[in-house]
PDB file of N, CA and C in Angstrom:
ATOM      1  N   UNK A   1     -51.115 275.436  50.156  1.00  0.00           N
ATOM      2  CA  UNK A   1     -50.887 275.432  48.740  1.00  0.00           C
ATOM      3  C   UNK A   1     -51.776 276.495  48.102  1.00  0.00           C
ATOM      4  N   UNK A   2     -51.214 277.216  47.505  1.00  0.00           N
ATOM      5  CA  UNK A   2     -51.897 278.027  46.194  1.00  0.00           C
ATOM      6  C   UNK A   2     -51.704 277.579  44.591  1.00  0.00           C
ATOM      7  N   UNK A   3     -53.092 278.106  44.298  1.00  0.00           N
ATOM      8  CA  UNK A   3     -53.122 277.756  42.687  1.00  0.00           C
ATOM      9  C   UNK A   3     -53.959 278.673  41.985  1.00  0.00           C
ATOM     10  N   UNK A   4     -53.338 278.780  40.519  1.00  0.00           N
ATOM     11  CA  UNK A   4     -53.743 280.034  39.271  1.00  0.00           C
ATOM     12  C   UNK A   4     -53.922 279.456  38.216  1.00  0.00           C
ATOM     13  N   UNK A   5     -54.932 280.372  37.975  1.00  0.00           N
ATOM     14  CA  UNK A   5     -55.113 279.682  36.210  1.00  0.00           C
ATOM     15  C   UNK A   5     -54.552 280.432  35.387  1.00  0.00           C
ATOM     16  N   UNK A   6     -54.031 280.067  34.289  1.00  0.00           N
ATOM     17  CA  UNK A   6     -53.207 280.867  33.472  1.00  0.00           C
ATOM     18  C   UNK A   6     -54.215 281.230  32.497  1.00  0.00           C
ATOM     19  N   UNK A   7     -55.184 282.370  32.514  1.00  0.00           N
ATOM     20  CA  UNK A   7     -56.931 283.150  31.847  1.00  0.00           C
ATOM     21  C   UNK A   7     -56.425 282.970  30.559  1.00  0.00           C
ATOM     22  N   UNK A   8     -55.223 282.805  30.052  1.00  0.00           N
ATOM     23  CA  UNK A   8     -54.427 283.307  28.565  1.00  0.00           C
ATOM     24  C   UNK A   8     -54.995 281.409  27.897  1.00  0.00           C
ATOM     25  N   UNK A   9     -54.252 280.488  28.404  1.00  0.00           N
ATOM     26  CA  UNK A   9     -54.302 279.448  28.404  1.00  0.00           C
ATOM     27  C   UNK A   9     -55.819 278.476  28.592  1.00  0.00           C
ATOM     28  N   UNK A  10     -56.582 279.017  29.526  1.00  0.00           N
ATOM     29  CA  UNK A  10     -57.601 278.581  29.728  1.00  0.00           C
ATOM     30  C   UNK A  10     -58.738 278.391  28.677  1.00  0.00           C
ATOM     31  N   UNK A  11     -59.174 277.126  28.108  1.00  0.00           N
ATOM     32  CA  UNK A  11     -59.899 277.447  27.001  1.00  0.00           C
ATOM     33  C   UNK A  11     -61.435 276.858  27.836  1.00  0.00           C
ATOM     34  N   UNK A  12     -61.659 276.645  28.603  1.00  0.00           N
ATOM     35  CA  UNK A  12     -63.145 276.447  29.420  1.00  0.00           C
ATOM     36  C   UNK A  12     -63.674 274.934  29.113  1.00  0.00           C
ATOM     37  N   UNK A  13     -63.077 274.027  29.077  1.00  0.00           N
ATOM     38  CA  UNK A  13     -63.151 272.380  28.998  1.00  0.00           C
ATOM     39  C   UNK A  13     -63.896 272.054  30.491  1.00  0.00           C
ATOM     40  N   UNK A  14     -63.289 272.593  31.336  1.00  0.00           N
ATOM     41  CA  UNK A  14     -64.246 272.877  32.839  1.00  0.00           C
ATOM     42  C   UNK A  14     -63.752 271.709  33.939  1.00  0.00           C
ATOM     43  N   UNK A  15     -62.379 270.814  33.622  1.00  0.00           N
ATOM     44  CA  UNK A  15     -62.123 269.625  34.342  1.00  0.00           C
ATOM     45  C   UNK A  15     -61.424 270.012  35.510  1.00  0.00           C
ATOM     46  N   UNK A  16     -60.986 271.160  35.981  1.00  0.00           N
ATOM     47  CA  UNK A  16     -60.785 271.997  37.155  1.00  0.00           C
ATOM     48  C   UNK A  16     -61.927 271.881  38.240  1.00  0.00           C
ATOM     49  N   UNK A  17     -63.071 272.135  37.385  1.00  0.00           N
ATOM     50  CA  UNK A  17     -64.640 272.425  38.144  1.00  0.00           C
ATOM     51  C   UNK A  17     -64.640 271.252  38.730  1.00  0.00           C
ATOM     52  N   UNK A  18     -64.929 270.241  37.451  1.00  0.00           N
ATOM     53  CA  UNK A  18     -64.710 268.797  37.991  1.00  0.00           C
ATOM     54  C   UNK A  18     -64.291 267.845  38.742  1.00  0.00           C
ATOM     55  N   UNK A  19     -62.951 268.086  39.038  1.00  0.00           N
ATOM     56  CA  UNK A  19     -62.505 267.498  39.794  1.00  0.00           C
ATOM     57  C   UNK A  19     -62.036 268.530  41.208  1.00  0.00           C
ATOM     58  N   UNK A  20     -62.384 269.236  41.279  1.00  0.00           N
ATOM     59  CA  UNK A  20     -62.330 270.097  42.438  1.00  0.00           C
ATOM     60  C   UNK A  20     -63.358 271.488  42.527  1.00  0.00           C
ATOM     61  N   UNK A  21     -64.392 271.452  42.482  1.00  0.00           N
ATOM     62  CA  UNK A  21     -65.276 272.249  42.699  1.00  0.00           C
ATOM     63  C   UNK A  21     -65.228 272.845  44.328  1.00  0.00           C
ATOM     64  N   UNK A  22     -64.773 272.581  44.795  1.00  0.00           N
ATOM     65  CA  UNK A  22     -64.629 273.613  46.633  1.00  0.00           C
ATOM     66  C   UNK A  22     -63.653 274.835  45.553  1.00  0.00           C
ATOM     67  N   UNK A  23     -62.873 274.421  45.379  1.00  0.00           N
ATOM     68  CA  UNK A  23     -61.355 275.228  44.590  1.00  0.00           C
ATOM     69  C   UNK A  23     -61.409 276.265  43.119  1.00  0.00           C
ATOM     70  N   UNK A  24     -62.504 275.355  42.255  1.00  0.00           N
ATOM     71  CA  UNK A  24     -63.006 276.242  40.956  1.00  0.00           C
ATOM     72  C   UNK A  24     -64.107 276.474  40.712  1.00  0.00           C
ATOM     73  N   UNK A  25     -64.208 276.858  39.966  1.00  0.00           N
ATOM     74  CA  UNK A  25     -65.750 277.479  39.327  1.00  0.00           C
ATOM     75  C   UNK A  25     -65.277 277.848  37.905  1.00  0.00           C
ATOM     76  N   UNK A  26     -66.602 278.340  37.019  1.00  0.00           N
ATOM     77  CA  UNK A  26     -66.348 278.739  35.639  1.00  0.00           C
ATOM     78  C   UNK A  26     -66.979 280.170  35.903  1.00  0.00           C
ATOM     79  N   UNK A  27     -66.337 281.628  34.945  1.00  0.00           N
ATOM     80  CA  UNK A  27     -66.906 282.419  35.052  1.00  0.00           C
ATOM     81  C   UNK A  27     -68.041 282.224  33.987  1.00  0.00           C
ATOM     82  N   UNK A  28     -68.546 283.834  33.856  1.00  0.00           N
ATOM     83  CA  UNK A  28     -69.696 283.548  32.948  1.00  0.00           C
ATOM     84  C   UNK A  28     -69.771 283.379  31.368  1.00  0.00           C
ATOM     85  N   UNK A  29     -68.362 283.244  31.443  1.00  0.00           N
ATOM     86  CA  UNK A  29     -68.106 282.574  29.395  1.00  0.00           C
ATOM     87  C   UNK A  29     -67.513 281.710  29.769  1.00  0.00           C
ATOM     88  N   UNK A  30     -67.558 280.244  31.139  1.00  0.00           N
ATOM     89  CA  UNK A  30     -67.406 279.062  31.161  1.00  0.00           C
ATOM     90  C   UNK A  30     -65.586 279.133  30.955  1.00  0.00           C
ATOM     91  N   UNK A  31     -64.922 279.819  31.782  1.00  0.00           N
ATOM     92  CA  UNK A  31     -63.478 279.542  31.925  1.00  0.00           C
ATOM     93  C   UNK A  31     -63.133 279.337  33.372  1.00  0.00           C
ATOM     94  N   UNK A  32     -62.191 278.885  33.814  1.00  0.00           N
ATOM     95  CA  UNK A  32     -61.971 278.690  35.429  1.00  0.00           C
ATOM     96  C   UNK A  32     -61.709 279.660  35.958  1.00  0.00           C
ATOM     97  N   UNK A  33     -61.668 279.475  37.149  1.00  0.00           N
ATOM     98  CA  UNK A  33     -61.424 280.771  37.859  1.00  0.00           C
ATOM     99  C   UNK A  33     -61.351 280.049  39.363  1.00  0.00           C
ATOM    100  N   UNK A  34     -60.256 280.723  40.060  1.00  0.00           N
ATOM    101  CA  UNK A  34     -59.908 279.892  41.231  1.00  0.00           C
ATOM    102  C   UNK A  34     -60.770 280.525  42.472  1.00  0.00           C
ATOM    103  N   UNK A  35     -61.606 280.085  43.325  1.00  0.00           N
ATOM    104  CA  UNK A  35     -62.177 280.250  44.432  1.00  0.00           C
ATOM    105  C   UNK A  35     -61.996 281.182  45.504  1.00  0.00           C
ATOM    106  N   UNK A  36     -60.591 280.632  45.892  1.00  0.00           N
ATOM    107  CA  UNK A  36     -59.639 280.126  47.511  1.00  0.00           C
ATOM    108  C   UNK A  36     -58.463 281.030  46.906  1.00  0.00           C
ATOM    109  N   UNK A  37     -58.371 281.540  48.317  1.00  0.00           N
ATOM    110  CA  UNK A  37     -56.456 282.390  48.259  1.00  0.00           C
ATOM    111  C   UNK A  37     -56.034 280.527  48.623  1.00  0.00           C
ATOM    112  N   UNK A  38     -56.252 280.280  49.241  1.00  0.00           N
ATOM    113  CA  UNK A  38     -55.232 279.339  50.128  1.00  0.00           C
ATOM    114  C   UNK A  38     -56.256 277.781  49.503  1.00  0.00           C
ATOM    115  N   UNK A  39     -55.542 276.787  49.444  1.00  0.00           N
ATOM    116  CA  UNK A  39     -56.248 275.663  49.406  1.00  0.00           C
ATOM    117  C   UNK A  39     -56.326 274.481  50.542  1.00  0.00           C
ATOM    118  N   UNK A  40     -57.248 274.040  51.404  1.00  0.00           N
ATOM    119  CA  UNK A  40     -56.844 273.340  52.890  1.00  0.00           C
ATOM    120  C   UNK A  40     -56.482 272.005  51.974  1.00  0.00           C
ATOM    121  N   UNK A  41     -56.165 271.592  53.474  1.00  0.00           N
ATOM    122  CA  UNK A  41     -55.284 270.305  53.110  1.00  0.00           C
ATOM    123  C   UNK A  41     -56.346 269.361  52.524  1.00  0.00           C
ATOM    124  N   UNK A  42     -57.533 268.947  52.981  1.00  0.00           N
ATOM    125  CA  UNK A  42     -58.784 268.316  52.755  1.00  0.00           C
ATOM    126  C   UNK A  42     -58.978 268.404  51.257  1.00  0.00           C
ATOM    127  N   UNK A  43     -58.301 269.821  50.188  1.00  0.00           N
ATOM    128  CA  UNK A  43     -58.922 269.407  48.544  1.00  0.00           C
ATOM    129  C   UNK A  43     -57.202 269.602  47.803  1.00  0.00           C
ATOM    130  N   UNK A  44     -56.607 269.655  48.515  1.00  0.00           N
ATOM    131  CA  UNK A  44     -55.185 269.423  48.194  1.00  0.00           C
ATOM    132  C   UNK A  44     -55.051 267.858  47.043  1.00  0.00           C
ATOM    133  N   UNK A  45     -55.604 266.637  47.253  1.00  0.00           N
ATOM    134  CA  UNK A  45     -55.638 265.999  46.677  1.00  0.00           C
ATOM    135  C   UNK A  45     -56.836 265.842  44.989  1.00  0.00           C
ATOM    136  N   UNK A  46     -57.929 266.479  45.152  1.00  0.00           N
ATOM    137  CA  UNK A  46     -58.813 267.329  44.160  1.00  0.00           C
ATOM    138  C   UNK A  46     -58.288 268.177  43.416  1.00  0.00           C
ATOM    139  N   UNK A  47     -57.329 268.885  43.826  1.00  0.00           N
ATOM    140  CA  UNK A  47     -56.595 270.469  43.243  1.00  0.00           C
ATOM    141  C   UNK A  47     -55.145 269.891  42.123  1.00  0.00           C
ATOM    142  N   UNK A  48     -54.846 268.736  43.018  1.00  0.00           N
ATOM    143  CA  UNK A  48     -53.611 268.414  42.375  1.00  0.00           C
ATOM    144  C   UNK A  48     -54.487 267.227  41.406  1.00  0.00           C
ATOM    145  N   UNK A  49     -55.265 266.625  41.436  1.00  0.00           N
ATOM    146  CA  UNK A  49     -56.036 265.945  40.126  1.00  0.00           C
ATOM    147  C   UNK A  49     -56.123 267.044  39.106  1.00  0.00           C
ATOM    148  N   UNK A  50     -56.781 267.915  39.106  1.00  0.00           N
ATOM    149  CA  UNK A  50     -57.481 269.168  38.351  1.00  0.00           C
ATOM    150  C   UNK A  50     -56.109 269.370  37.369  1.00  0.00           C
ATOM    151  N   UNK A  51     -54.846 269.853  38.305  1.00  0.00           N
ATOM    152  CA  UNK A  51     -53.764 270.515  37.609  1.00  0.00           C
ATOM    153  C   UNK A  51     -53.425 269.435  36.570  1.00  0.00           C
ATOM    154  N   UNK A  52     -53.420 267.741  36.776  1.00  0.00           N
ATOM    155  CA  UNK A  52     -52.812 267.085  36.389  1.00  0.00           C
ATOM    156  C   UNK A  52     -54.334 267.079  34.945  1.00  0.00           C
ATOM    157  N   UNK A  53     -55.448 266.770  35.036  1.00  0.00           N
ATOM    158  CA  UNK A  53     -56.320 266.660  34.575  1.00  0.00           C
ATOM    159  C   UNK A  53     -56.127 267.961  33.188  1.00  0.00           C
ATOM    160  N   UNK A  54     -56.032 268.922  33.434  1.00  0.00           N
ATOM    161  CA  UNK A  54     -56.077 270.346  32.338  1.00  0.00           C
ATOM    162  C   UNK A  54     -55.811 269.923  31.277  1.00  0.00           C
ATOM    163  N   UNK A  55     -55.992 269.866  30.361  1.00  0.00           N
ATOM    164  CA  UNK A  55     -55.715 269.595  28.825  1.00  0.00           C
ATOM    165  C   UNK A  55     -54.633 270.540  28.245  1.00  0.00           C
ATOM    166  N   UNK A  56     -54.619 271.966  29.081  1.00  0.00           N
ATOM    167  CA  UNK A  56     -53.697 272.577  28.363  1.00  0.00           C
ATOM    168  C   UNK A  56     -52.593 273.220  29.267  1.00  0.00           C
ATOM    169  N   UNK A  57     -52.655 272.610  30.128  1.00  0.00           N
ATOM    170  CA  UNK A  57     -51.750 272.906  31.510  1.00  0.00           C
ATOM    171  C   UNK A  57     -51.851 274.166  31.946  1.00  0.00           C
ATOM    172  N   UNK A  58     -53.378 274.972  32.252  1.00  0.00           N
ATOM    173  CA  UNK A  58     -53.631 276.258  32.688  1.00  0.00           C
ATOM    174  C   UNK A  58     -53.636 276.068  33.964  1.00  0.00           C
ATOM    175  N   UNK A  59     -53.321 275.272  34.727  1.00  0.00           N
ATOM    176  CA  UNK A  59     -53.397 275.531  36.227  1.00  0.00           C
ATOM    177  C   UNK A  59     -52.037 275.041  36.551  1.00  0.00           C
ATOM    178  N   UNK A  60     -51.932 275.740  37.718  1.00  0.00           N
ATOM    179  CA  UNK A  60     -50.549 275.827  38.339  1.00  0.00           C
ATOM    180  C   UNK A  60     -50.351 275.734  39.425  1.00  0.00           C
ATOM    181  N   UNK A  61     -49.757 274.767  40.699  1.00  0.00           N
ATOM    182  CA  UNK A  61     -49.972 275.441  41.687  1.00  0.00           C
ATOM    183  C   UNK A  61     -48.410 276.225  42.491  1.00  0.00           C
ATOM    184  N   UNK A  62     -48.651 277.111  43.293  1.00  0.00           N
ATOM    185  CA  UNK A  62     -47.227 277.822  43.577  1.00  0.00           C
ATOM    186  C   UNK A  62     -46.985 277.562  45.137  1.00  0.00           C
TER     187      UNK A  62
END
């Protein structure tokens, strides 16, 4: 599985980080930013919280 943040959409609430930190991080004005080309199966369940979690539906996965 892959996943993107939509940078346009992203307003830096940080619940990406939260619930999947192997997968996100915040840059340095506190917006997400995805880690990993690829996501293992092990945060597959973290990654798909995060997407569901977003407040403004900036994550996606493809």
């Amino acid at each position: 599985m892959k996943v993107v943040i939509d940078a346009a959409a992203c307003d830096g609430k940080g619940y990406c980080k939260r619930f999947a930190p192997e997968v996100f991080a915040l840059d340095e004005w506190g917006y997400g930013r995805v880690l990993v080309d690829e996501v293992t199966p092990e945060a597959e369940a973290n990654t798909r919280a995060a997407v569901e979690a977003c407040p403004l539906q900036a994550i996606r996965t493809v």
